[in-house]
Protein backbone atom coordinates (compact mmCIF):
# COMPACT_ATOMS: atom_id res chain seq x y z
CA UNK A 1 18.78 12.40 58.61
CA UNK A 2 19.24 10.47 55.33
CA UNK A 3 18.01 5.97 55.79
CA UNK A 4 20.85 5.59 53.60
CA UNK A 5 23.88 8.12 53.91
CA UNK A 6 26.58 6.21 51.87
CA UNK A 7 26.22 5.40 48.55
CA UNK A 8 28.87 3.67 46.38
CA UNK A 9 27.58 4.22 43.28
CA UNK A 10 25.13 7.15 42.13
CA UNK A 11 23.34 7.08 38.91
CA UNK A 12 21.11 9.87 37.86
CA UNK A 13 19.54 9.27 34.63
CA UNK A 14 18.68 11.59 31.77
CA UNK A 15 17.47 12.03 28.65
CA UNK A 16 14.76 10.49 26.58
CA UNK A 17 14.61 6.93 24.90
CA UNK A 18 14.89 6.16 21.36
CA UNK A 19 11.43 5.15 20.16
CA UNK A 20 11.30 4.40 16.17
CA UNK A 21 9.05 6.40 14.11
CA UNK A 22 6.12 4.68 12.79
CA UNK A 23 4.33 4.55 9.13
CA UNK A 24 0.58 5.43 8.63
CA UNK A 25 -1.08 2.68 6.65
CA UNK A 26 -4.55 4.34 5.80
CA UNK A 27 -3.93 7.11 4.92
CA UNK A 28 -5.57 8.50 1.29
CA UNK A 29 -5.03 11.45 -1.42
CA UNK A 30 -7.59 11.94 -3.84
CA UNK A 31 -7.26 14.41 -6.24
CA UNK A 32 -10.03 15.65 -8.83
CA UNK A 33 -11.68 18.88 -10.07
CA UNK A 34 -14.50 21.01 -8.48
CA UNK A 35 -17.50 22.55 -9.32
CA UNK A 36 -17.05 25.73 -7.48
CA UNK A 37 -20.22 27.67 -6.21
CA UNK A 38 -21.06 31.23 -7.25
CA UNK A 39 -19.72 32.23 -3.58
CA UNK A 40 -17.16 29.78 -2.72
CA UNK A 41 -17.04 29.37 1.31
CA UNK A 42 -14.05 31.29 3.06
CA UNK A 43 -12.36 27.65 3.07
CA UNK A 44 -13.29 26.22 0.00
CA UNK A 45 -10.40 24.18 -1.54
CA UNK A 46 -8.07 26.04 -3.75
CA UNK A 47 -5.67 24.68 -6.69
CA UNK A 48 -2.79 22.70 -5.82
CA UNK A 49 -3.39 22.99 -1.71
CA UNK A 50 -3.42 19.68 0.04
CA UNK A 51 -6.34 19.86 2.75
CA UNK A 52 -7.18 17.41 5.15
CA UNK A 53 -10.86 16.50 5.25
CA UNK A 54 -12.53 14.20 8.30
CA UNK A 55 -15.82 14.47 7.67
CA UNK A 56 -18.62 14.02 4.76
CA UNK A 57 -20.33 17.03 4.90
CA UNK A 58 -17.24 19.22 4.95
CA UNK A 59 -15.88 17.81 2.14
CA UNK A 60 -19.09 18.50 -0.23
CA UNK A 61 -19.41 21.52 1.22
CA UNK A 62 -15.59 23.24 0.74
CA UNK A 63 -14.83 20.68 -2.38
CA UNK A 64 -18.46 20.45 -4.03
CA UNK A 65 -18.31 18.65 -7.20
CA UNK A 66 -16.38 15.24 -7.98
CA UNK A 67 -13.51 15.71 -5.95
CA UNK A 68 -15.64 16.51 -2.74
CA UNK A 69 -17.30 13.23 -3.46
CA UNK A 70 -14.62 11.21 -3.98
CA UNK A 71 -13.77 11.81 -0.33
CA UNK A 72 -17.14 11.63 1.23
CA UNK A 73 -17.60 8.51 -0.41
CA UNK A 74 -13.90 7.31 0.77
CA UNK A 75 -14.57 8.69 4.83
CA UNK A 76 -17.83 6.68 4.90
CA UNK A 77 -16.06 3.04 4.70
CA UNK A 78 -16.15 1.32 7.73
CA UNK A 79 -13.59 0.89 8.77
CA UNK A 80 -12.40 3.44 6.88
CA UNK A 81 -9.58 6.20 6.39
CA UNK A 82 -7.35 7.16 8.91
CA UNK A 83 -6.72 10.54 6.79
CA UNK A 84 -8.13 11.99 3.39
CA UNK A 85 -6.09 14.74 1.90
CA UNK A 86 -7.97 16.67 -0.80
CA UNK A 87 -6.13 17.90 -3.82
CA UNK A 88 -7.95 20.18 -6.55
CA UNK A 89 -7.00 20.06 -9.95
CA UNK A 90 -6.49 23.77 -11.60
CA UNK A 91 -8.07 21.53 -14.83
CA UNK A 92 -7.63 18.96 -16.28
CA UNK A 93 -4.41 19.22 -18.42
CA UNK A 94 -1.56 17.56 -18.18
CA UNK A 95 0.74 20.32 -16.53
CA UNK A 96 -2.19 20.44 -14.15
CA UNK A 97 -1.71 17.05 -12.97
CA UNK A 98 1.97 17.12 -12.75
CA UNK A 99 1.69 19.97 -10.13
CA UNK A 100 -1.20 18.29 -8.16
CA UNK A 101 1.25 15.32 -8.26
CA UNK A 102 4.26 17.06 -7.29
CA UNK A 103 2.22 18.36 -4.10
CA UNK A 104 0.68 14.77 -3.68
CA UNK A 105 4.37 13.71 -3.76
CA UNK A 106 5.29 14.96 -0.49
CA UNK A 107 2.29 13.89 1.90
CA UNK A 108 2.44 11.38 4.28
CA UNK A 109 -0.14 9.18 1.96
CA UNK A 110 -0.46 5.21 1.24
CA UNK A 111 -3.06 5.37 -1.44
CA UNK A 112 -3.52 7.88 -4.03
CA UNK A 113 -6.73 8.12 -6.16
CA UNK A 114 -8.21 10.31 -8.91
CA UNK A 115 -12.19 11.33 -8.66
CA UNK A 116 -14.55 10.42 -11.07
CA UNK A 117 -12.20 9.26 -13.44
CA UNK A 118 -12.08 5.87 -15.01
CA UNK A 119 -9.09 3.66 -16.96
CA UNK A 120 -11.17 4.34 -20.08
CA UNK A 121 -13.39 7.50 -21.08
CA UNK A 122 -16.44 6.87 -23.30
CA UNK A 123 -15.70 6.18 -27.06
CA UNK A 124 -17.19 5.61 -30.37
CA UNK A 125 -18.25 2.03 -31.10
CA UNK A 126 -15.46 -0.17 -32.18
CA UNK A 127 -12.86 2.26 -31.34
CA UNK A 128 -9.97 0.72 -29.73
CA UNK A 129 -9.69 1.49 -26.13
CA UNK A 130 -7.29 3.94 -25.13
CA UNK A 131 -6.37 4.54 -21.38
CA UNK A 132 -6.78 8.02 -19.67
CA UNK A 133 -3.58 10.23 -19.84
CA UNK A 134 -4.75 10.80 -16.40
CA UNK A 135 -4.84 7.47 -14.83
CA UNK A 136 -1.29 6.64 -16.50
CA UNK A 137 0.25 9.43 -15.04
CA UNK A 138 -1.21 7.99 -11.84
CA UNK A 139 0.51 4.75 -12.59
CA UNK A 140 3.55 6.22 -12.73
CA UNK A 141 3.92 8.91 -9.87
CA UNK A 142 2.92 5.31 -7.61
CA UNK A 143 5.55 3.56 -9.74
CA UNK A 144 8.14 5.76 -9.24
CA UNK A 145 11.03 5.71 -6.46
CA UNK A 146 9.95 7.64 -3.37
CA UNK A 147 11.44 8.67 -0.53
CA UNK A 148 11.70 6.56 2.56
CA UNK A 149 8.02 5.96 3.90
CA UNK A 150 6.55 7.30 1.17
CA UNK A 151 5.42 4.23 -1.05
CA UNK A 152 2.40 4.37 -2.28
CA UNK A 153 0.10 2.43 -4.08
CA UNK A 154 -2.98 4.01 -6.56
CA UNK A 155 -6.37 3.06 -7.36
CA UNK A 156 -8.21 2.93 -10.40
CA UNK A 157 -11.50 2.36 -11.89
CA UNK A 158 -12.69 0.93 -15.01
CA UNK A 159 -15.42 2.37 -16.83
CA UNK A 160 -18.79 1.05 -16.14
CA UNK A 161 -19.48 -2.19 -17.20
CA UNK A 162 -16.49 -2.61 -18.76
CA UNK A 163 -14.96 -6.51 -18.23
CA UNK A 164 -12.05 -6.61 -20.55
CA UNK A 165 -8.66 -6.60 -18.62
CA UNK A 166 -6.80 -6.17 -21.77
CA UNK A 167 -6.61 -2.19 -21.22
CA UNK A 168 -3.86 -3.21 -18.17
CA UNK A 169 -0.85 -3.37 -20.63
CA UNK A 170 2.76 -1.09 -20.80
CA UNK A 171 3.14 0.91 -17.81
CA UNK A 172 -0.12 0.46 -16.09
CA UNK A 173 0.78 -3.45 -15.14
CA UNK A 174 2.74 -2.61 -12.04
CA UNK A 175 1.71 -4.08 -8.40
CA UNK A 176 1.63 -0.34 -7.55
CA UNK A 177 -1.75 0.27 -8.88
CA UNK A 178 -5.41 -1.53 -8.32
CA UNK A 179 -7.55 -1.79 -11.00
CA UNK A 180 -11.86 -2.28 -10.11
CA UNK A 181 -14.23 -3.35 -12.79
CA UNK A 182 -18.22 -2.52 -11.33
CA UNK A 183 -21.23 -1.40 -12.84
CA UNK A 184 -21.96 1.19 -10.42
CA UNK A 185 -22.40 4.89 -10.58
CA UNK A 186 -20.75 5.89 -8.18
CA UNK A 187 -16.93 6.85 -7.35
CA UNK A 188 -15.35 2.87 -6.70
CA UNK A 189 -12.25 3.92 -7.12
CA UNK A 190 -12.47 6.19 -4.42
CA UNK A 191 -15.08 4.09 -2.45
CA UNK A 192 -12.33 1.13 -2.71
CA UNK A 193 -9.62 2.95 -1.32
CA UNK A 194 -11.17 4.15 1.66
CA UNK A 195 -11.71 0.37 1.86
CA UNK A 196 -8.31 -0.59 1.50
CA UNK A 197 -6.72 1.91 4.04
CA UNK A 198 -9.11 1.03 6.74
CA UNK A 199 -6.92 -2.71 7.39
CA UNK A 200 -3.83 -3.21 8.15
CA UNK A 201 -1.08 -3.92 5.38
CA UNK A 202 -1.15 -7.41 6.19
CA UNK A 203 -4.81 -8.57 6.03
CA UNK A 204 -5.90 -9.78 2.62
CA UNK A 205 -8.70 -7.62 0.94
CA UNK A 206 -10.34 -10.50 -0.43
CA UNK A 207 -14.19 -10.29 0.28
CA UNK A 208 -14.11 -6.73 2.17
CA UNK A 209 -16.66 -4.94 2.19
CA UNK A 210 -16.86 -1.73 0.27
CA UNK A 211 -19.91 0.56 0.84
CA UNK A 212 -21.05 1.22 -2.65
CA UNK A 213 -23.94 -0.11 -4.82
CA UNK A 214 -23.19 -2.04 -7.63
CA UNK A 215 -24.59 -4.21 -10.14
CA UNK A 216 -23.21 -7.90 -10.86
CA UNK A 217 -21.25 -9.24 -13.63
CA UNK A 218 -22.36 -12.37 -15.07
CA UNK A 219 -20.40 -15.58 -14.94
CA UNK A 220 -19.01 -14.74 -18.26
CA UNK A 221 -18.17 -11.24 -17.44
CA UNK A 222 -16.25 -12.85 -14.05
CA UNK A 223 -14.04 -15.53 -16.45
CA UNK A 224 -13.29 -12.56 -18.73
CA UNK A 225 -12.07 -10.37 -15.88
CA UNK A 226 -10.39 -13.38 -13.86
CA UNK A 227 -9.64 -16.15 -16.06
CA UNK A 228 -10.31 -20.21 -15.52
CA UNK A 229 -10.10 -21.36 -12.15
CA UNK A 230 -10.52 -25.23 -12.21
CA UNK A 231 -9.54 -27.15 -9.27
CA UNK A 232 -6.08 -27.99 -10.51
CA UNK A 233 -5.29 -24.64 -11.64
CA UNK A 234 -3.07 -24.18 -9.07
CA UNK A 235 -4.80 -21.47 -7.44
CA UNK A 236 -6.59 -18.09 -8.42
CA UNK A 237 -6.30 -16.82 -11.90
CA UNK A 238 -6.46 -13.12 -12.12
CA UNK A 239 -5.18 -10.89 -15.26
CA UNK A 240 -4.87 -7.87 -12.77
CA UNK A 241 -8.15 -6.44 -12.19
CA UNK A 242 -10.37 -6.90 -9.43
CA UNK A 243 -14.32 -6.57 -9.57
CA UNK A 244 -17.39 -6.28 -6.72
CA UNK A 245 -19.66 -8.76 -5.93
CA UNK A 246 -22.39 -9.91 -3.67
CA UNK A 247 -21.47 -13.79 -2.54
CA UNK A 248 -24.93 -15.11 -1.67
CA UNK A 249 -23.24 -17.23 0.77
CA UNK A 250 -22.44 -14.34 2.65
CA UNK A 251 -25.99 -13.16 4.89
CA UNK A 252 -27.98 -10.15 3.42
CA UNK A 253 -27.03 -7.90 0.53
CA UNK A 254 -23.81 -5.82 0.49
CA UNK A 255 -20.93 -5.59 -2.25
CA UNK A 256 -17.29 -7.13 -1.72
CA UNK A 257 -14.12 -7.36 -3.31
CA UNK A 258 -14.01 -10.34 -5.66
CA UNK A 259 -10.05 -10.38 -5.29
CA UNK A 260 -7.09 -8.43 -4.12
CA UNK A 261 -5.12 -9.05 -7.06
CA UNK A 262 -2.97 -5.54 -7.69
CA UNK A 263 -2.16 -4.60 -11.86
CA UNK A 264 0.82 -6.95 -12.37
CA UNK A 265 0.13 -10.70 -12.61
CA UNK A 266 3.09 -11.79 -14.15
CA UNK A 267 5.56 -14.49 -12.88
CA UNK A 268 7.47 -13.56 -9.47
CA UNK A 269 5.43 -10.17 -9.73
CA UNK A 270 3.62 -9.38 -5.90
CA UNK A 271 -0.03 -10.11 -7.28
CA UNK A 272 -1.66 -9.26 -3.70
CA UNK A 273 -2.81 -6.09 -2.78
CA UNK A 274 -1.14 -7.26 1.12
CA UNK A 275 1.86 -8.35 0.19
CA UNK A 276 3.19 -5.29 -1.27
CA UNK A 277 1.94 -2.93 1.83
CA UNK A 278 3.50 -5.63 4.00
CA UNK A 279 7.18 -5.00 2.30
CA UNK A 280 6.42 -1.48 2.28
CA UNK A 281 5.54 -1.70 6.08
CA UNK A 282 8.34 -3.83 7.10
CA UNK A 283 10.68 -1.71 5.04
CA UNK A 284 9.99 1.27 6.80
CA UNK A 285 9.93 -0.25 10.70
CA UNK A 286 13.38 -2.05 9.87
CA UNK A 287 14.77 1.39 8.32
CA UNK A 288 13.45 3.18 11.39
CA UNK A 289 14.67 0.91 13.98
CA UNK A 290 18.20 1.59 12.31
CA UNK A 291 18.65 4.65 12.12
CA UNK A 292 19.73 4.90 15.68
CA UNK A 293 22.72 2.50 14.56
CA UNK A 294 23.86 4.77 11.86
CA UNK A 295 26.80 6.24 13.80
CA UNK A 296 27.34 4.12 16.36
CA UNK A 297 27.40 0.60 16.02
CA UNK A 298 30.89 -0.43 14.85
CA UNK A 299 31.76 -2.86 12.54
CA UNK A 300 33.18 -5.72 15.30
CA UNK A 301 31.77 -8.86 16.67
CA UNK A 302 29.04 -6.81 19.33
CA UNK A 303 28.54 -4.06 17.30
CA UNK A 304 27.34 -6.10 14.19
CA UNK A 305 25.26 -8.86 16.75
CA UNK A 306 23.86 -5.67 18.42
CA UNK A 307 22.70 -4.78 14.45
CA UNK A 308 20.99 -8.26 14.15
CA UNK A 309 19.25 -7.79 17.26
CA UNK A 310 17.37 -4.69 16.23
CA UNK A 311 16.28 -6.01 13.13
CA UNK A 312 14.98 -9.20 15.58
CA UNK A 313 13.11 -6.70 17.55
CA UNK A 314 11.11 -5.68 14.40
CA UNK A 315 10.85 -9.35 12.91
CA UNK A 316 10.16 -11.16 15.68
CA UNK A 317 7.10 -9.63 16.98
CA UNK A 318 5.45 -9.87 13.04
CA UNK A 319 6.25 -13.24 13.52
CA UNK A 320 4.72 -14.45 16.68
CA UNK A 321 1.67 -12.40 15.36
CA UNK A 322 1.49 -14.65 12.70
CA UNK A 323 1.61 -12.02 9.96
CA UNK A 324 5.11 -13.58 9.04
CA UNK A 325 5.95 -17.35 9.19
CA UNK A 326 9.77 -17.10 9.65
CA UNK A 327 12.90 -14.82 9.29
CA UNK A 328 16.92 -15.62 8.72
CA UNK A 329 19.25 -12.73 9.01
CA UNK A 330 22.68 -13.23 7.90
CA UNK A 331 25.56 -10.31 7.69
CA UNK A 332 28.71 -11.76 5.89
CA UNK A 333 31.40 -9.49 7.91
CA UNK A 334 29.81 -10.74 11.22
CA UNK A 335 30.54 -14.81 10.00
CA UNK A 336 33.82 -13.85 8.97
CA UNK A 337 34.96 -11.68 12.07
CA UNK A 338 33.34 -15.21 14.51
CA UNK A 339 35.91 -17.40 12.47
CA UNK A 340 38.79 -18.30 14.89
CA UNK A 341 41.48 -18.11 11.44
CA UNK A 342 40.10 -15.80 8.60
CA UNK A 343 42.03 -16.73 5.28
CA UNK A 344 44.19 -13.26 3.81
CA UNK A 345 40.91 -12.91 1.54
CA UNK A 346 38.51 -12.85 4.44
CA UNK A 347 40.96 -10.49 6.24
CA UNK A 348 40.78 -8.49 3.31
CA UNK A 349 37.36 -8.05 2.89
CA UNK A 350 37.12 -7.11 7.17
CA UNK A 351 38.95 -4.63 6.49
CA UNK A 352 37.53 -3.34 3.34
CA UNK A 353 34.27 -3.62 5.36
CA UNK A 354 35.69 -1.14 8.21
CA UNK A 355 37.45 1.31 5.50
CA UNK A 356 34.53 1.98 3.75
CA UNK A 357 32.00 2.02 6.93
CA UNK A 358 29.66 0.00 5.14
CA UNK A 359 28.26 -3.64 6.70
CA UNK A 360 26.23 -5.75 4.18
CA UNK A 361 23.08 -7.53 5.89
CA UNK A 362 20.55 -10.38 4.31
CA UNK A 363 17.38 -10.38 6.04
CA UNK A 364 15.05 -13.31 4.29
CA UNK A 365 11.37 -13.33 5.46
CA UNK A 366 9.06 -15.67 4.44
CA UNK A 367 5.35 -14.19 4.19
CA UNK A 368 2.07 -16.02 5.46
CA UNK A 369 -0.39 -15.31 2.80
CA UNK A 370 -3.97 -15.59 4.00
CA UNK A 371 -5.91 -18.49 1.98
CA UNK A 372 -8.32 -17.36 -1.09
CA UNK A 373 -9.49 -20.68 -2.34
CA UNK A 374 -10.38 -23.93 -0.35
CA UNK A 375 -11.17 -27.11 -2.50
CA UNK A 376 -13.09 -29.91 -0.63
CA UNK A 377 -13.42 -33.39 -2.61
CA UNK A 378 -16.83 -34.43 -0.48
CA UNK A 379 -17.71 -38.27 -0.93
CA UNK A 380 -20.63 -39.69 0.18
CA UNK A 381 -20.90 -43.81 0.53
């Protein structure tokens, strides 16, 4: 015999909760050529095929040659990768790279590389520098506008040795690309990536490690690549391009990022690497939280404060994690639907609002920037 044989109300519940998708932040393409063997393994790369490679040995094994090595040296970062999609280049022409692009173009990628391939090949003595067809058409397949969650930033090396940042200039400055000047021999670009996509968007790449042997600039070489710093500069110089460096106040040898500047330095540009894979984070988790409202909230008093509270429940969190200081969200039609008398021009625009479906909304966030430079004024009496 039923405890409990009347029941007013019965509720049986059904169906499954709405749970916002979520954006990979480490996640890397690299494309580049091969050196194919004389008996290619049954799963050796092929043109044009995006294949995901998780380990070192696989990928110099199925992708031998520089593009194979581009992603071993990316997967060994620590922490590193969470993905590393290998793209082979039919050669190296231009149609070439428009079709690895066009493939690149639709994978679930933050970061996008070439192997082996610097800013500027080798030329003559005194010839003017002239940046690779190659890396430009990097540039701008970052640059260009992609599809929701699929922003993307690309890195770039210099050739070795090189410390002029004057090769940055027409479409390469962009804070979609990240320039590294090294004297090493080995693939930074690549090696910096994997560096890059193994923190979250919001933590500053300023003196990370990236595992990869270098030599050092000189103190001229470092005010060439950077700029003057004095102590009433007003912070960090930077002309777009980062290089490595071992801080000997750091213990033992290794090589770090001297900056996180990305390729556009110019005034109101996003000069941190962080900054722009924090918009491009936030971006997508406030675009995913709303979908769900597409199509159901209504354009009234609840429906727009039930709006603002799912953009709180995205905001809010990144702030009490300290990775932004504050928020203010404002939507127009919602202040004008609370007033107790809207004027005929307030009416007018409600209702222009609910005719067209369409509810503006202001979301201001004010980003906490991790510090880069500390100056002390010690005096001794």
């Amino acid at each position: 015999m039923p405890t409990d044989p009347v029941r007013y109300v019965r509720v049986k519940t059904g169906g499954v909760p709405f749970a916002p998708a979520t954006r990979a932040y480490g996640n890397i393409a690299i494309l580049g050529l091969v050196d194919p063997p004389a008996t290619p393994p049954d799963d050796f790369v092929q043109p044009n095929v995006p294949t995901l490679i998780v380990d070192t040995g696989v990928a110099r094994r199925i992708a031998t040659g520089p593009l194979g090595d581009a992603v071993a040296t990316a997967l060994v970062q620590e922490p590193g990768p969470s993905e590393v999609w290998a793209v082979r280049l039919t050669d190296a022409t231009s149609a070439s790279l428009d079709a690895a692009f066009a493939e690149v173009a639709t994978l679930d990628v933050q970061l996008v590389a070439l192997a082996d391939t610097p800013l500027v090949n080798t030329a003559a003595a005194g010839a003017t520098a002239v940046p690779t067809p190659a890396i430009v058409r990097l540039a701008e397949h970052v640059s260009a506008p992609a599809g929701d969650g699929l922003e993307r930033m690309g890195i770039a090396m210099l050739r070795k040795g090189d410390a002029d940042p004057a090769v940055v200039s027409g479409t390469l400055v962009t804070d979609r690309m990240v320039y590294m000047a090294h004297k090493s021999d080995e693939d930074v670009a690549a090696a910096v990536a994997g560096t890059i996509a193994g923190y979250e968007p919001h933590v500053s790449l300023l003196l990370k490690k990236v595992k990869v042997s270098s030599g050092a600039f000189s103190a001229a070489d470092i005010l060439k690549i950077n700029g003057s710093e004095g102590k009433d500069s007003g912070g960090p110089g930077g002309f777009g391009v980062n290089w490595l460096v071992d801080p000997p106040l750091i213990p033992g040898a290794g090589v770090y990022l001297g900056e996180g500047y990305t390729g556009d330095h110019g005034p109101g540009a996003k000069k941190y690497i962080d900054m722009v894979r924090t918009v491009d984070d936030i971006t997508f988790r406030l675009k995913a939280q709303l979908i769900a409202s597409i199509g159901n909230l209504r354009i009234s008093r609840s429906g727009l404060r039930g709006l603002v509270a799912e953009m709180e429940t995205v905001l809010e969190p990144l702030r009490r994690a300290e990775v932004i200081d504050s928020y203010e969200i404002v939507v127009p039609i919602l202040v004008l639907l609370d007033k107790p008398q809207p004027s005929p021009v307030e009416e007018g625009l409600i209702l222009k609002a609910r005719t067209e479906r369409a509810a503006e909304a202001m979301v201001k966030v004010v980003y906490a920037g991790a510090i880069h430079r500390i100056n002390i004024a010690l005096n001794f009496e």
